[in-house]
Protein backbone atom coordinates (compact mmCIF):
# COMPACT_ATOMS: atom_id res chain seq x y z
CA UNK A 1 26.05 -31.45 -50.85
CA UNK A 2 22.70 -31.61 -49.84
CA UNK A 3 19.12 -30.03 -50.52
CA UNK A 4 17.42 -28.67 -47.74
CA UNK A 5 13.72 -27.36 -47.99
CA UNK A 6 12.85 -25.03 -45.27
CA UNK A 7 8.90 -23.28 -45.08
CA UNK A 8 8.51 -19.87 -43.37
CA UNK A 9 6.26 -16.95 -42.63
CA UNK A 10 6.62 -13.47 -43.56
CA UNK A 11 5.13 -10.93 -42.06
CA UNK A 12 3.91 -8.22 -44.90
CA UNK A 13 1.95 -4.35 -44.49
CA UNK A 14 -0.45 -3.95 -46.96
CA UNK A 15 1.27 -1.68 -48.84
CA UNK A 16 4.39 -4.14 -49.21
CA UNK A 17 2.01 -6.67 -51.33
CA UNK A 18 -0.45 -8.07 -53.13
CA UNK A 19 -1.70 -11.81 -54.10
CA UNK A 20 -2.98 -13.01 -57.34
CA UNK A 21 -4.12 -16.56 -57.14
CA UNK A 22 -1.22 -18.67 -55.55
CA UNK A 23 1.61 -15.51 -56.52
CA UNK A 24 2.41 -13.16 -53.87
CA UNK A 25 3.76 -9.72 -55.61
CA UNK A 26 5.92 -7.50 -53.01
CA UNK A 27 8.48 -4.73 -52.71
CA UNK A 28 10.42 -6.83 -50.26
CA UNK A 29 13.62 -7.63 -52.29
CA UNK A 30 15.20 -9.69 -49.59
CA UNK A 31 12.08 -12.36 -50.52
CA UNK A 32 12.98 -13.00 -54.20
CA UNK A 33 14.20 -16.88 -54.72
CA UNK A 34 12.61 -18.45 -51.70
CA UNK A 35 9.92 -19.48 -53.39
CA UNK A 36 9.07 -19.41 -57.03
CA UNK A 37 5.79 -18.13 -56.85
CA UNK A 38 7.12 -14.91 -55.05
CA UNK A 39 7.80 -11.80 -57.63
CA UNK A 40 9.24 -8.52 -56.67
CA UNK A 41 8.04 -5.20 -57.84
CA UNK A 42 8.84 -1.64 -57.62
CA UNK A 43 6.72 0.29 -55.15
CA UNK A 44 5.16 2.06 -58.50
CA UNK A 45 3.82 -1.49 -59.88
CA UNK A 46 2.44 -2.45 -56.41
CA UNK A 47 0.68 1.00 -56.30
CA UNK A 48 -1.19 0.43 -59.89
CA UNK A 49 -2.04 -3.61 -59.23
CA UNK A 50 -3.69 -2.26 -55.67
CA UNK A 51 -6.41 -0.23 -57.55
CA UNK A 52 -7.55 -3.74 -58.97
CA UNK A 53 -7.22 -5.97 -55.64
CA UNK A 54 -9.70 -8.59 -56.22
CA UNK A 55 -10.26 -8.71 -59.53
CA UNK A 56 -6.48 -9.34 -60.76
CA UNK A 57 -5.44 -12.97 -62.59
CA UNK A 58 -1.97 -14.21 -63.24
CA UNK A 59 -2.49 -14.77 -66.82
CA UNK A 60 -3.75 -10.28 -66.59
CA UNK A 61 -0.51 -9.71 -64.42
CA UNK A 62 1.90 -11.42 -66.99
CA UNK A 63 0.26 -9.90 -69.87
CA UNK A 64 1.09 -6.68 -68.55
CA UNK A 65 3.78 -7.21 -67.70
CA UNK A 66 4.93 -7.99 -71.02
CA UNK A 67 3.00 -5.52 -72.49
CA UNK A 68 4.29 -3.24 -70.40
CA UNK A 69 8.27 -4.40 -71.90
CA UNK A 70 7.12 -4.61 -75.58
CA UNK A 71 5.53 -0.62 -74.96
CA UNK A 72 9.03 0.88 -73.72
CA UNK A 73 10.94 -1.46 -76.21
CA UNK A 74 8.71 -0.44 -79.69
CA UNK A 75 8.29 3.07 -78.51
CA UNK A 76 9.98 6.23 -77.57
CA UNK A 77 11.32 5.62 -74.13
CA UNK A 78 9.64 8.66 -72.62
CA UNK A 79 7.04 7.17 -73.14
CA UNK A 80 4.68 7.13 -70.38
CA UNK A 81 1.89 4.56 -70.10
CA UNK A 82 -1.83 4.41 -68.40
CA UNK A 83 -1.25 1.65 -66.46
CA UNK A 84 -4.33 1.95 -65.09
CA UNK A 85 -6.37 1.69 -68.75
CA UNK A 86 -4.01 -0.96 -69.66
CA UNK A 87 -5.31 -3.04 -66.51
CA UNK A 88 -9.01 -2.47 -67.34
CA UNK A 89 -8.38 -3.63 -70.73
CA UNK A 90 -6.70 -6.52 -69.69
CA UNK A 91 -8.97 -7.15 -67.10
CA UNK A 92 -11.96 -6.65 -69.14
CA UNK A 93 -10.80 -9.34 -71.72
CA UNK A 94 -10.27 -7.18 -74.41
CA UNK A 95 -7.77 -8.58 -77.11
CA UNK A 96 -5.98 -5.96 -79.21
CA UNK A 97 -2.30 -5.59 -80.52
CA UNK A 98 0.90 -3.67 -78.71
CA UNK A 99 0.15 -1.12 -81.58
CA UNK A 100 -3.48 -0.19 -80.04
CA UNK A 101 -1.89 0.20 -76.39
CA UNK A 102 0.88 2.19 -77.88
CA UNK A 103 -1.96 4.82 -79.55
CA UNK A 104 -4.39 4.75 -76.96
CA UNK A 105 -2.64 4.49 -73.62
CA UNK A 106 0.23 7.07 -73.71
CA UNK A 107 -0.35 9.43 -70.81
CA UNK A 108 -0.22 12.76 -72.12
């Protein structure tokens, strides 16, 4: 069996994505493993990382991402999180532990 490598364009709306660096982020299910720097999110998560177009990293995106798992695992799973506050504090550089997110980012 053989390995074939094809390349292709997409055609996206703006509201179906968003790129951080050399990642492309999209709703688009159908897109997920033909290329490894292509991640799908809900509709939600696209909505929250298009307030901060421009001034998003990978390294911010995987942090909250993670973040965002270690919140609904150590917590009560009602739980809802300021996604939005989490961002800026990610974005801003600001180092603190799951256990500061969990007291001061809970949407009330």
């Amino acid at each position: 069996m053989s390995k074939v490598n094809f390349t292709f364009t997409v055609k996206l709306d703006d509201n179906e994505f968003i790129r951080v660096d050399e990642h492309l982020y999209t709703t688009r299910s159908s897109l997920q493993g033909e290329e490894l720097k292509i991640h799908v999110l809900s509709k939600c998560c696209l909505k929250v990382l298009k307030n901060f177009e421009g001034q998003l990293t990978q390294p911010v995106i995987e942090e909250w991402l993670l973040l965002s798992k270690a919140l609904d695992q150590s917590c009560s799973y009602e739980s809802q999180w300021d996604d939005k506050k989490i961002l800026k504090e990610l974005i801003a550089g600001s180092e603190h532990p799951v256990s500061w997110y969990a007291n001061h980012c809970r949407v009330s």
